[in-house]
PDB file of N, CA and C in Angstrom:
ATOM      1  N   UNK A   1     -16.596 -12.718   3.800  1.00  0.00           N
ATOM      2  CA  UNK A   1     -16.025 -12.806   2.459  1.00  0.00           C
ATOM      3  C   UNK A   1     -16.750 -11.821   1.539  1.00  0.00           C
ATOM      4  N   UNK A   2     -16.040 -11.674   0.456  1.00  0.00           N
ATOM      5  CA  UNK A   2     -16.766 -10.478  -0.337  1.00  0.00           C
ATOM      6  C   UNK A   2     -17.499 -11.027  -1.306  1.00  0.00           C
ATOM      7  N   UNK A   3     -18.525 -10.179  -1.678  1.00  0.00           N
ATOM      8  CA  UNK A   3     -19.102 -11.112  -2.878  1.00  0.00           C
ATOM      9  C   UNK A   3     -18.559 -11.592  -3.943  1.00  0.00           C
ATOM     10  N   UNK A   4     -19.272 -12.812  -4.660  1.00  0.00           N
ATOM     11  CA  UNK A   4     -18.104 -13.659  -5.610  1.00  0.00           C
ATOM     12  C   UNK A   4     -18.359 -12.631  -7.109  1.00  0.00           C
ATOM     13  N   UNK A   5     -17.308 -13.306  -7.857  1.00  0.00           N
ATOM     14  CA  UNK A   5     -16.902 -12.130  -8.892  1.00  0.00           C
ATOM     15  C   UNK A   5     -18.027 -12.726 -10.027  1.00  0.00           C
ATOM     16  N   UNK A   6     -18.793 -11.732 -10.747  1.00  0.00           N
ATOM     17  CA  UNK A   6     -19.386 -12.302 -11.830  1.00  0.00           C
ATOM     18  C   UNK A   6     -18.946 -11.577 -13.185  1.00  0.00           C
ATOM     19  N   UNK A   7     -19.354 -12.614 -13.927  1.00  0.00           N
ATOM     20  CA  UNK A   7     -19.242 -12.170 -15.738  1.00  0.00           C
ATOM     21  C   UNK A   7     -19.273 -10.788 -15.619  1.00  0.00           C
ATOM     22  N   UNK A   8     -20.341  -9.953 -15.291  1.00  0.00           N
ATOM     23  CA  UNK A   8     -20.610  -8.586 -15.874  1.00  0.00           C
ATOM     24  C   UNK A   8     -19.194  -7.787 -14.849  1.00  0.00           C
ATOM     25  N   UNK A   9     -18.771  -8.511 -14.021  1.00  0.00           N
ATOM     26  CA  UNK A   9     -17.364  -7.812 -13.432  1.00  0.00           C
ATOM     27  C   UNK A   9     -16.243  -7.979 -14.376  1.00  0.00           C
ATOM     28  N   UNK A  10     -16.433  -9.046 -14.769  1.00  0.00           N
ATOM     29  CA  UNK A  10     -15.161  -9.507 -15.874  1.00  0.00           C
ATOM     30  C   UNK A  10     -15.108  -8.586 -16.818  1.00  0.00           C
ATOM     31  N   UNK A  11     -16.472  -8.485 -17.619  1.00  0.00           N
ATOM     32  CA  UNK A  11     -16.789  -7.685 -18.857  1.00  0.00           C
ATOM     33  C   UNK A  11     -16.022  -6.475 -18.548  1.00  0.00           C
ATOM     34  N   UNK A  12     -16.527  -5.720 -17.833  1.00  0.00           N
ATOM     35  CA  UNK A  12     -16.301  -4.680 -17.292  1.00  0.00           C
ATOM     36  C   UNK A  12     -15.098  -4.591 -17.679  1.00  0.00           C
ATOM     37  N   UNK A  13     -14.014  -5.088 -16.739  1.00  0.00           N
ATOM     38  CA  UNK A  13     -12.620  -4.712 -16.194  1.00  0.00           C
ATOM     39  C   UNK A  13     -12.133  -5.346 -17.487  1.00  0.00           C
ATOM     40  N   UNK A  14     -12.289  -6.357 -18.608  1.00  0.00           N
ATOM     41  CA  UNK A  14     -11.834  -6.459 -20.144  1.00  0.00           C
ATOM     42  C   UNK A  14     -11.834  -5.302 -20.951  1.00  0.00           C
ATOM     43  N   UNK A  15     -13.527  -4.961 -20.957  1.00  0.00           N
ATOM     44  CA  UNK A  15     -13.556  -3.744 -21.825  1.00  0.00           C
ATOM     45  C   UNK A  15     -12.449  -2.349 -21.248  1.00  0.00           C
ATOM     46  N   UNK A  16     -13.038  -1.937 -20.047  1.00  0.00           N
ATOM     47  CA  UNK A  16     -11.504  -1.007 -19.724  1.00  0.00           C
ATOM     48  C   UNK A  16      -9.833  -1.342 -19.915  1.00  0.00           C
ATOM     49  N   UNK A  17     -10.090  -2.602 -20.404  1.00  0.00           N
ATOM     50  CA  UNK A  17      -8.432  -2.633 -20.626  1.00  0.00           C
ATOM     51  C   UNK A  17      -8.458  -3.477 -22.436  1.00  0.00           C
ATOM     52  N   UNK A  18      -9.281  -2.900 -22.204  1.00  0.00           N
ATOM     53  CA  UNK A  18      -9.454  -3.029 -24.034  1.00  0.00           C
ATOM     54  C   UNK A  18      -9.389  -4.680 -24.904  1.00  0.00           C
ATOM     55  N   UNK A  19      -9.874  -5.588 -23.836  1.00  0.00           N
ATOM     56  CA  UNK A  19      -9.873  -6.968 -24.273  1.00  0.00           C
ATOM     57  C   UNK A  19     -10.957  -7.395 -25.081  1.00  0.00           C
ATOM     58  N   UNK A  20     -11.000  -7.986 -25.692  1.00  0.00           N
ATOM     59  CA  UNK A  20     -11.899  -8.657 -26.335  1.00  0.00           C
ATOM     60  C   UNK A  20     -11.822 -10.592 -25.930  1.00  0.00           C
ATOM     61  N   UNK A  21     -13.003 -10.657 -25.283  1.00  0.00           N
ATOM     62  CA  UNK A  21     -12.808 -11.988 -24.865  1.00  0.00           C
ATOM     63  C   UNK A  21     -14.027 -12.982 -25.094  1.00  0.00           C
ATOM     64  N   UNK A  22     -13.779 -14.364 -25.816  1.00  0.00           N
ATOM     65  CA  UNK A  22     -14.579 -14.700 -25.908  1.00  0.00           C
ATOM     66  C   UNK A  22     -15.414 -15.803 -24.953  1.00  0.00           C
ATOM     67  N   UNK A  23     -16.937 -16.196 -25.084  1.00  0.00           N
ATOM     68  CA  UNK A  23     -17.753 -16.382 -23.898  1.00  0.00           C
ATOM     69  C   UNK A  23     -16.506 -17.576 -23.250  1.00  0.00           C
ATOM     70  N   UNK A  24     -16.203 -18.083 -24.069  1.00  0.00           N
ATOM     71  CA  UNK A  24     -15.039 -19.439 -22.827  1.00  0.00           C
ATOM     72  C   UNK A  24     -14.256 -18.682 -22.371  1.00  0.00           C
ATOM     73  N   UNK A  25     -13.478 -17.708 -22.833  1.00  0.00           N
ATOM     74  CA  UNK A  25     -12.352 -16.937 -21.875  1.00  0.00           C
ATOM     75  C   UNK A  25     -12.776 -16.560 -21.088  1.00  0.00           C
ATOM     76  N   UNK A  26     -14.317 -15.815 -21.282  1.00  0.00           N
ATOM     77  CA  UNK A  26     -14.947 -15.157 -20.252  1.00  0.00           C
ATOM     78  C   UNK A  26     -14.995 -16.368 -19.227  1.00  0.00           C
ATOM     79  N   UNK A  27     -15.662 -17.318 -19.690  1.00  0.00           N
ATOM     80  CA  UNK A  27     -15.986 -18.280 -18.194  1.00  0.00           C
ATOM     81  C   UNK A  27     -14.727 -18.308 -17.567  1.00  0.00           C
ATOM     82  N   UNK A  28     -14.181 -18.941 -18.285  1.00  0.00           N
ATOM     83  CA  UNK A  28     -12.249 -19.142 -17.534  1.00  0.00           C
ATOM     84  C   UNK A  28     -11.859 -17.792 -16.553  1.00  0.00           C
ATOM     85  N   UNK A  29     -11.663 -16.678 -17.062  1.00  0.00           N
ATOM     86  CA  UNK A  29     -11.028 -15.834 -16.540  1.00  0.00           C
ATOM     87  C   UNK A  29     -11.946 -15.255 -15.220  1.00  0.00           C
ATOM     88  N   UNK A  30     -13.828 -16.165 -15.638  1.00  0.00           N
ATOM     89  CA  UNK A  30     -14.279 -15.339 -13.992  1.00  0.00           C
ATOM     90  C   UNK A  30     -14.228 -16.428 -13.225  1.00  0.00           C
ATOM     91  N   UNK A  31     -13.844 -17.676 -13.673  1.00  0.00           N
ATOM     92  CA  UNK A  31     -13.285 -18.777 -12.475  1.00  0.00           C
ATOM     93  C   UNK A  31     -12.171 -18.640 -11.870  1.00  0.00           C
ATOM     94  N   UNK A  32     -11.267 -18.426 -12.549  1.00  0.00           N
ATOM     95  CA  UNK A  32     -10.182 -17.669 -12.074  1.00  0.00           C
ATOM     96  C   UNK A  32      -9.703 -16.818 -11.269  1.00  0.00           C
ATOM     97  N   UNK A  33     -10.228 -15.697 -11.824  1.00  0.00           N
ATOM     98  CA  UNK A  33     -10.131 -14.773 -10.928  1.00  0.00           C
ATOM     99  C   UNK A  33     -10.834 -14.572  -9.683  1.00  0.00           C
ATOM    100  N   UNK A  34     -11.923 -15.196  -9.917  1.00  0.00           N
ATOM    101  CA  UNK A  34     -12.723 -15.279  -8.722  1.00  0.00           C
ATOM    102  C   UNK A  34     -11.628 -15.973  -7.523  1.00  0.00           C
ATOM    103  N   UNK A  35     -10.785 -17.303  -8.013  1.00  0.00           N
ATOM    104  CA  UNK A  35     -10.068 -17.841  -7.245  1.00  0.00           C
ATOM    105  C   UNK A  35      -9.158 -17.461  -6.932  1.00  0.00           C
ATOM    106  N   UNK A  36      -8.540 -16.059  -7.220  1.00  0.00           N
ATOM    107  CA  UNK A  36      -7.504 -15.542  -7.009  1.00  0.00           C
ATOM    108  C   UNK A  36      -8.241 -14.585  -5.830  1.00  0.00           C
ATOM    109  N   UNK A  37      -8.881 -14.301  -6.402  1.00  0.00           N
ATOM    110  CA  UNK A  37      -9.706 -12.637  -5.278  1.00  0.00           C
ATOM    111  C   UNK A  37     -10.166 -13.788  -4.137  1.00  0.00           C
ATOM    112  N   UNK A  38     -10.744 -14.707  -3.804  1.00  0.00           N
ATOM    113  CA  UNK A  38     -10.954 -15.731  -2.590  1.00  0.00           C
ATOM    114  C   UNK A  38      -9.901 -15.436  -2.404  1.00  0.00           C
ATOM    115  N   UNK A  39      -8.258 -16.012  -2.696  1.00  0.00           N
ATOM    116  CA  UNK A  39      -7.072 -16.155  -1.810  1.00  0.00           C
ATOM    117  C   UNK A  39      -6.802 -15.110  -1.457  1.00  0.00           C
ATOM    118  N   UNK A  40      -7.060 -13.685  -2.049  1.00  0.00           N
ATOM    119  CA  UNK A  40      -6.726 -12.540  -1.356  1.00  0.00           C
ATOM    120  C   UNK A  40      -7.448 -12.382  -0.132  1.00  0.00           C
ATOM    121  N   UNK A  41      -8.901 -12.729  -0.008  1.00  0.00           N
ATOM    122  CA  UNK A  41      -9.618 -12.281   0.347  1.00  0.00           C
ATOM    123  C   UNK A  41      -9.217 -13.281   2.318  1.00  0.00           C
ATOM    124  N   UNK A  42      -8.721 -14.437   1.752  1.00  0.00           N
ATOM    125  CA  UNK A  42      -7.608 -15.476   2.833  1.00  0.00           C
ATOM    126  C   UNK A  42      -7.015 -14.342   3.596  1.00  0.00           C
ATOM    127  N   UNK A  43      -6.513 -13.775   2.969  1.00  0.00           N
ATOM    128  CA  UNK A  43      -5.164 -12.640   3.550  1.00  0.00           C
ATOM    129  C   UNK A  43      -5.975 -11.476   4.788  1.00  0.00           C
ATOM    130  N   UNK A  44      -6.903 -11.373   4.360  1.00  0.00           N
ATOM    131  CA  UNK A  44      -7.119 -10.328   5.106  1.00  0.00           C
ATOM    132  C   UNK A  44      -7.718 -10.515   6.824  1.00  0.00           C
ATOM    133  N   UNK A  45      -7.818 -11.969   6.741  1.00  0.00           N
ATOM    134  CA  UNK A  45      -7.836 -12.802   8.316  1.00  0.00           C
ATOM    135  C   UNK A  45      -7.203 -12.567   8.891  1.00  0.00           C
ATOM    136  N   UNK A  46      -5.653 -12.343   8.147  1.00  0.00           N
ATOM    137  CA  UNK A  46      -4.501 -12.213   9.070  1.00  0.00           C
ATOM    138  C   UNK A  46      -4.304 -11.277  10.397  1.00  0.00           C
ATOM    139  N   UNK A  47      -4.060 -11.043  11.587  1.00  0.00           N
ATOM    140  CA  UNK A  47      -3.829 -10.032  12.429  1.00  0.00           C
ATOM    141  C   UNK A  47      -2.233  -9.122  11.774  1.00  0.00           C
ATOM    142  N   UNK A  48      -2.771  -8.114  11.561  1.00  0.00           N
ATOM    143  CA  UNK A  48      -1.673  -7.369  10.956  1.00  0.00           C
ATOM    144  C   UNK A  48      -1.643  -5.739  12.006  1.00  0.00           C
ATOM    145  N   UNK A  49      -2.013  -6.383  13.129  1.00  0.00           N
ATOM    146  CA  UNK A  49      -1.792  -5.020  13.848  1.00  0.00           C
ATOM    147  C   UNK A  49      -0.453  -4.023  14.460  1.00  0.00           C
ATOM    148  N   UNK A  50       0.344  -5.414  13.961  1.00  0.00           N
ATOM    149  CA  UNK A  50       1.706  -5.136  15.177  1.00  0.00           C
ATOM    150  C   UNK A  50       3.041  -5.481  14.131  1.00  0.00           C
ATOM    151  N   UNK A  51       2.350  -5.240  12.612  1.00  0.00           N
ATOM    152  CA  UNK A  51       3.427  -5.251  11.451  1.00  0.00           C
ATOM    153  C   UNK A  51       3.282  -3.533  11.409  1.00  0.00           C
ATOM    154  N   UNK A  52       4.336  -3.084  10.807  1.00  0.00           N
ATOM    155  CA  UNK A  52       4.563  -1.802  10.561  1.00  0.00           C
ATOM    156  C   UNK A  52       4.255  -1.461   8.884  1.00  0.00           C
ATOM    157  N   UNK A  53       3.805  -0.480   8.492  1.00  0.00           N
ATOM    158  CA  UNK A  53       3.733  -0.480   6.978  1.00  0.00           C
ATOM    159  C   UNK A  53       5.180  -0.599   6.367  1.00  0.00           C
ATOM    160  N   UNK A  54       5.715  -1.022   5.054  1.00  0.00           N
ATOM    161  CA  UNK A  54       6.384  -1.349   4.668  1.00  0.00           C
ATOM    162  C   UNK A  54       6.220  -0.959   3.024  1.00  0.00           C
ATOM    163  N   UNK A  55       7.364  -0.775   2.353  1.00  0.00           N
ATOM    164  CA  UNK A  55       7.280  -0.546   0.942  1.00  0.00           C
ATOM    165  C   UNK A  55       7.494  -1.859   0.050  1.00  0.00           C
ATOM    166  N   UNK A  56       8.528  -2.438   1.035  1.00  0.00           N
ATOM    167  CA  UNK A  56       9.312  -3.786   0.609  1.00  0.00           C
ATOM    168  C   UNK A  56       9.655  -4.942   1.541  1.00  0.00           C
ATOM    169  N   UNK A  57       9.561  -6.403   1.170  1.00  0.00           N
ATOM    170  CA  UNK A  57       9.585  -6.851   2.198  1.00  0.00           C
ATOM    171  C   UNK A  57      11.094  -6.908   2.649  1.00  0.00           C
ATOM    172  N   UNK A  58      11.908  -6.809   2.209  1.00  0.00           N
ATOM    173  CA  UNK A  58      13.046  -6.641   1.828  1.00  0.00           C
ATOM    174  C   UNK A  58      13.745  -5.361   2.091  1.00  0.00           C
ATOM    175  N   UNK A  59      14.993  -5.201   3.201  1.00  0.00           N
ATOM    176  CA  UNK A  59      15.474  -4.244   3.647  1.00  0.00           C
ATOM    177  C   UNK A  59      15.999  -3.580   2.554  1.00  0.00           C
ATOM    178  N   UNK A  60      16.183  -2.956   1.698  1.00  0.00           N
ATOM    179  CA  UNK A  60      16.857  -2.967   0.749  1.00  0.00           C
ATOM    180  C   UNK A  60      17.395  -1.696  -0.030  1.00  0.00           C
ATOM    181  N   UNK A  61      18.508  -0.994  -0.792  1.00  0.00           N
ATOM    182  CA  UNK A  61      18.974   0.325  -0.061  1.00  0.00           C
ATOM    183  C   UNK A  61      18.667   0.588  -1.973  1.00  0.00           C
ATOM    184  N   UNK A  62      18.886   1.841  -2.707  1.00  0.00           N
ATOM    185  CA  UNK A  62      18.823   2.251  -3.970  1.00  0.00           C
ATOM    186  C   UNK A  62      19.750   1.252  -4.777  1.00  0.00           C
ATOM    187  N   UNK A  63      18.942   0.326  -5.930  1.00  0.00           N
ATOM    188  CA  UNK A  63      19.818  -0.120  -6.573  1.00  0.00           C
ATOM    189  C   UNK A  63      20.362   0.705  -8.002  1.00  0.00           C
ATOM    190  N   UNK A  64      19.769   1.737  -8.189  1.00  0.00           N
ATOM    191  CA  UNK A  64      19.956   1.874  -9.534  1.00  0.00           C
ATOM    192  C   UNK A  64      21.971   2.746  -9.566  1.00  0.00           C
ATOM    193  N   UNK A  65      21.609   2.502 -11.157  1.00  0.00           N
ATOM    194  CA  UNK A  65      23.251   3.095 -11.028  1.00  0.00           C
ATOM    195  C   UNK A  65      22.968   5.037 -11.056  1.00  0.00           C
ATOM    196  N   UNK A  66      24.449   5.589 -11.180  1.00  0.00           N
ATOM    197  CA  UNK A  66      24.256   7.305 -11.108  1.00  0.00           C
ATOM    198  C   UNK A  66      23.811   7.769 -12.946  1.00  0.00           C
ATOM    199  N   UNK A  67      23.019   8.506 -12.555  1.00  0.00           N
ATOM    200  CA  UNK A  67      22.809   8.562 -14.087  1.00  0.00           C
ATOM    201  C   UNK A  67      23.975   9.911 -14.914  1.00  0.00           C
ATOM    202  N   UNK A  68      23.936   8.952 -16.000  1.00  0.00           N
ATOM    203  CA  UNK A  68      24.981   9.617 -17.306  1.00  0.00           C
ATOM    204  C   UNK A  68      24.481  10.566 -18.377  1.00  0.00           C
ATOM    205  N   UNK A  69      24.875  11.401 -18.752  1.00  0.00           N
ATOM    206  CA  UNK A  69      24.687  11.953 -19.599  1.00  0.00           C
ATOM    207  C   UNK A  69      25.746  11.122 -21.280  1.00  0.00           C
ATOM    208  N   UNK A  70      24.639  10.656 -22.236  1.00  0.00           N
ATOM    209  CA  UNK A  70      25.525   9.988 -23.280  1.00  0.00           C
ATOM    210  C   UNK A  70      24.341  10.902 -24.219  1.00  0.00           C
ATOM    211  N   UNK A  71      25.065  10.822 -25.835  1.00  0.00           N
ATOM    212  CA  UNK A  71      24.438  11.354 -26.847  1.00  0.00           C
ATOM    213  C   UNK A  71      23.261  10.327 -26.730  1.00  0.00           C
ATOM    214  N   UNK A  72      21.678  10.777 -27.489  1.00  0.00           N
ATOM    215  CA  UNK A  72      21.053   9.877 -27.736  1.00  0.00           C
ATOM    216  C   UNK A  72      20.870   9.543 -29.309  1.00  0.00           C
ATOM    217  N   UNK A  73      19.831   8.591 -29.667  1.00  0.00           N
ATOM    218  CA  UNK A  73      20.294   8.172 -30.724  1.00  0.00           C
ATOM    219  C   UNK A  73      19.123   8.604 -32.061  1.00  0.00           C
ATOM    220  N   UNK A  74      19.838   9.819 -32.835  1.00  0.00           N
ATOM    221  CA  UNK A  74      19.040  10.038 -34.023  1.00  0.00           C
ATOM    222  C   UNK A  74      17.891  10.387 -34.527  1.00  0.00           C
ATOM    223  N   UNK A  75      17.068  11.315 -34.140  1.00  0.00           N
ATOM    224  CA  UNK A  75      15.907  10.998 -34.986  1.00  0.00           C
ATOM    225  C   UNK A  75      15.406   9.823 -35.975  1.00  0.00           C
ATOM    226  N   UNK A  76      16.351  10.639 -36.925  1.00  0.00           N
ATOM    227  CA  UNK A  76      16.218   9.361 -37.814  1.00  0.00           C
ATOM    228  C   UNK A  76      16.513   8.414 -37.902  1.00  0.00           C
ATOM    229  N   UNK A  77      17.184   7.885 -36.967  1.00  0.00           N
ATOM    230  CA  UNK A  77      17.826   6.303 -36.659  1.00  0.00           C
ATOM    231  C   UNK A  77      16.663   5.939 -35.844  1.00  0.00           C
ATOM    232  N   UNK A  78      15.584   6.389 -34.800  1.00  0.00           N
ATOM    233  CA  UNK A  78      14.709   5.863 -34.446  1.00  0.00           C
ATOM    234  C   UNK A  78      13.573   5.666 -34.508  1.00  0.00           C
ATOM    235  N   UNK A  79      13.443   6.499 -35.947  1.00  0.00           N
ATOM    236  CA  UNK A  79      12.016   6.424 -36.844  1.00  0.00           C
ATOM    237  C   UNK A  79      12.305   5.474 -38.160  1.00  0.00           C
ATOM    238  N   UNK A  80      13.311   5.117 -37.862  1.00  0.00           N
ATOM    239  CA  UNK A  80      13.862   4.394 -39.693  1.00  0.00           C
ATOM    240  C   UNK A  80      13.347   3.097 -39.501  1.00  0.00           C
ATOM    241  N   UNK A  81      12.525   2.049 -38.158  1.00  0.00           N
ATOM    242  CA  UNK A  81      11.770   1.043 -38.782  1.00  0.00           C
ATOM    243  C   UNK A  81      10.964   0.995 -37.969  1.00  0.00           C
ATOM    244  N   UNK A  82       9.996   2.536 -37.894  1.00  0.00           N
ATOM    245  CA  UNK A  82       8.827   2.463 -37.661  1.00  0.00           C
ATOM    246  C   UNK A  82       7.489   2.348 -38.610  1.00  0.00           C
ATOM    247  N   UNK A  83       6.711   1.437 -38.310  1.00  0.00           N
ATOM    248  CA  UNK A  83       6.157   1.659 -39.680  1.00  0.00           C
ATOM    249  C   UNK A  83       5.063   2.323 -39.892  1.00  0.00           C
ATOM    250  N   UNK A  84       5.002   3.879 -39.253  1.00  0.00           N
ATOM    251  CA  UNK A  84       4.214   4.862 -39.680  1.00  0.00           C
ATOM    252  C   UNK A  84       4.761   6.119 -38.824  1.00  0.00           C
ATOM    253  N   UNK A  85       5.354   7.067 -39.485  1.00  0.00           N
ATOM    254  CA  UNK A  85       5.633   8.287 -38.947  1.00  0.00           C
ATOM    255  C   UNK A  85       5.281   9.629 -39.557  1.00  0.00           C
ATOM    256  N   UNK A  86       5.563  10.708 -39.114  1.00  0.00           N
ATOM    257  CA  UNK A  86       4.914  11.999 -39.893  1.00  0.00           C
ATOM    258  C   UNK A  86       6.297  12.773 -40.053  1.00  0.00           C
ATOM    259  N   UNK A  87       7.882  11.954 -40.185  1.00  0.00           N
ATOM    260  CA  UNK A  87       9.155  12.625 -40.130  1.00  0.00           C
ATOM    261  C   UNK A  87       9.537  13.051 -38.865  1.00  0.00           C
ATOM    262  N   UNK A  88       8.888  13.457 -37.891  1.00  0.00           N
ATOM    263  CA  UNK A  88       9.014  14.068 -36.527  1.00  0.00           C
ATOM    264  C   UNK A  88       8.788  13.158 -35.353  1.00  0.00           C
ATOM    265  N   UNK A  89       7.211  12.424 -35.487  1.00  0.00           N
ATOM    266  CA  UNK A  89       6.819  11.873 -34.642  1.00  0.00           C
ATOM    267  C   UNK A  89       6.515  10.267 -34.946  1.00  0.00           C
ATOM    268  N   UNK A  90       6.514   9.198 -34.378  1.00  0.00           N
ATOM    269  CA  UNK A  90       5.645   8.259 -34.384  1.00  0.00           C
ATOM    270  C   UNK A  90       4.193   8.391 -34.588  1.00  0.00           C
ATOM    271  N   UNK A  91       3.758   7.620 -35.691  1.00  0.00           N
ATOM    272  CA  UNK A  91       2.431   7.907 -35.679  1.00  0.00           C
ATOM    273  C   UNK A  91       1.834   6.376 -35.289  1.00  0.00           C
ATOM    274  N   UNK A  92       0.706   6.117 -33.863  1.00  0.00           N
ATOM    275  CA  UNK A  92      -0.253   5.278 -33.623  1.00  0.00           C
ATOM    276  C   UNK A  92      -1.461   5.856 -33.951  1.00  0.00           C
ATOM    277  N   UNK A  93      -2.333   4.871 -33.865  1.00  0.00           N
ATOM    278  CA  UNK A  93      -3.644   4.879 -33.455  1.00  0.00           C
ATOM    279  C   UNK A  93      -3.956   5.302 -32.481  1.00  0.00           C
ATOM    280  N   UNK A  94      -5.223   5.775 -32.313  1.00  0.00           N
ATOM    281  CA  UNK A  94      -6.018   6.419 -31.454  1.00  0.00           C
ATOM    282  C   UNK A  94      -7.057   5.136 -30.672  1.00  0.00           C
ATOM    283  N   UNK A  95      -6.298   5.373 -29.016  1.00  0.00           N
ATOM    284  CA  UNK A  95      -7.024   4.346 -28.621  1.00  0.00           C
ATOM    285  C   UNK A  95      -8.257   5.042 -27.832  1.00  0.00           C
ATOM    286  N   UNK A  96      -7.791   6.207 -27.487  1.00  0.00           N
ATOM    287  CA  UNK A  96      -8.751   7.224 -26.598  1.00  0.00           C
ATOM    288  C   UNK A  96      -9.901   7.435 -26.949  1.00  0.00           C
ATOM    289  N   UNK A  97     -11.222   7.566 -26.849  1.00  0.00           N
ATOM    290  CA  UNK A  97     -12.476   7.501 -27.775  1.00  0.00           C
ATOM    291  C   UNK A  97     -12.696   9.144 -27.542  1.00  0.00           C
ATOM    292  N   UNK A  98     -13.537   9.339 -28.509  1.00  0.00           N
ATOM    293  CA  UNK A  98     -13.833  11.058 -27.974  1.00  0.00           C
ATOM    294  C   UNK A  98     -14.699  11.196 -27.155  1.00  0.00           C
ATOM    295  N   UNK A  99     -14.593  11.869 -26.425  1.00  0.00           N
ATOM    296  CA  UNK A  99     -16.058  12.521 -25.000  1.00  0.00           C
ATOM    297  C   UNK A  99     -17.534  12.819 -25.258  1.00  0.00           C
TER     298      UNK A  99
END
């Protein structure tokens, strides 16, 4: 089995996904997950020598439809209830930190 998951793993993989969590979430989410990564960790007992790789488990053929060419819609119809733009673009925040 692999080693069990601790807090400073949790921290970790929160801060890269930009969470803010507090010490009970923290406990929760490394009980948790810890119990999720055990059941994965179930899986890998399995003899999987004589399965073939697969994308899907499911035979299953292209569902999407043919794509269309239609007008799209407006500039300004899709900046009109944003609530910060520069006329051209959407304006967010900067989640990227500098180097």
């Amino acid at each position: 089995m692999a080693e069990p998951l601790t807090k400073a793993d949790v921290t970790k993989v929160a801060h890269l996904a930009r969470l803010k969590l507090t010490d009970v979430e923290l406990d929760l989410f490394t009980t948790q997950l810890g119990q999720v990564l055990g059941y994965v960790d179930l899986l890998s007992e399995l003899n999987t020598d004589d399965v073939p790789p697969m994308a899907h488990v499911a035979d299953i053929a292209n569902v999407f439809r043919e794509d269309e060419l239609k007008p799209s819609l407006p500039r300004a119809a899709s900046l009109s209830n944003a609530p910060k733009t520069d006329g051209k673009f959407f304006v967010v925040p900067q989640i990227l930190e500098d180097a």
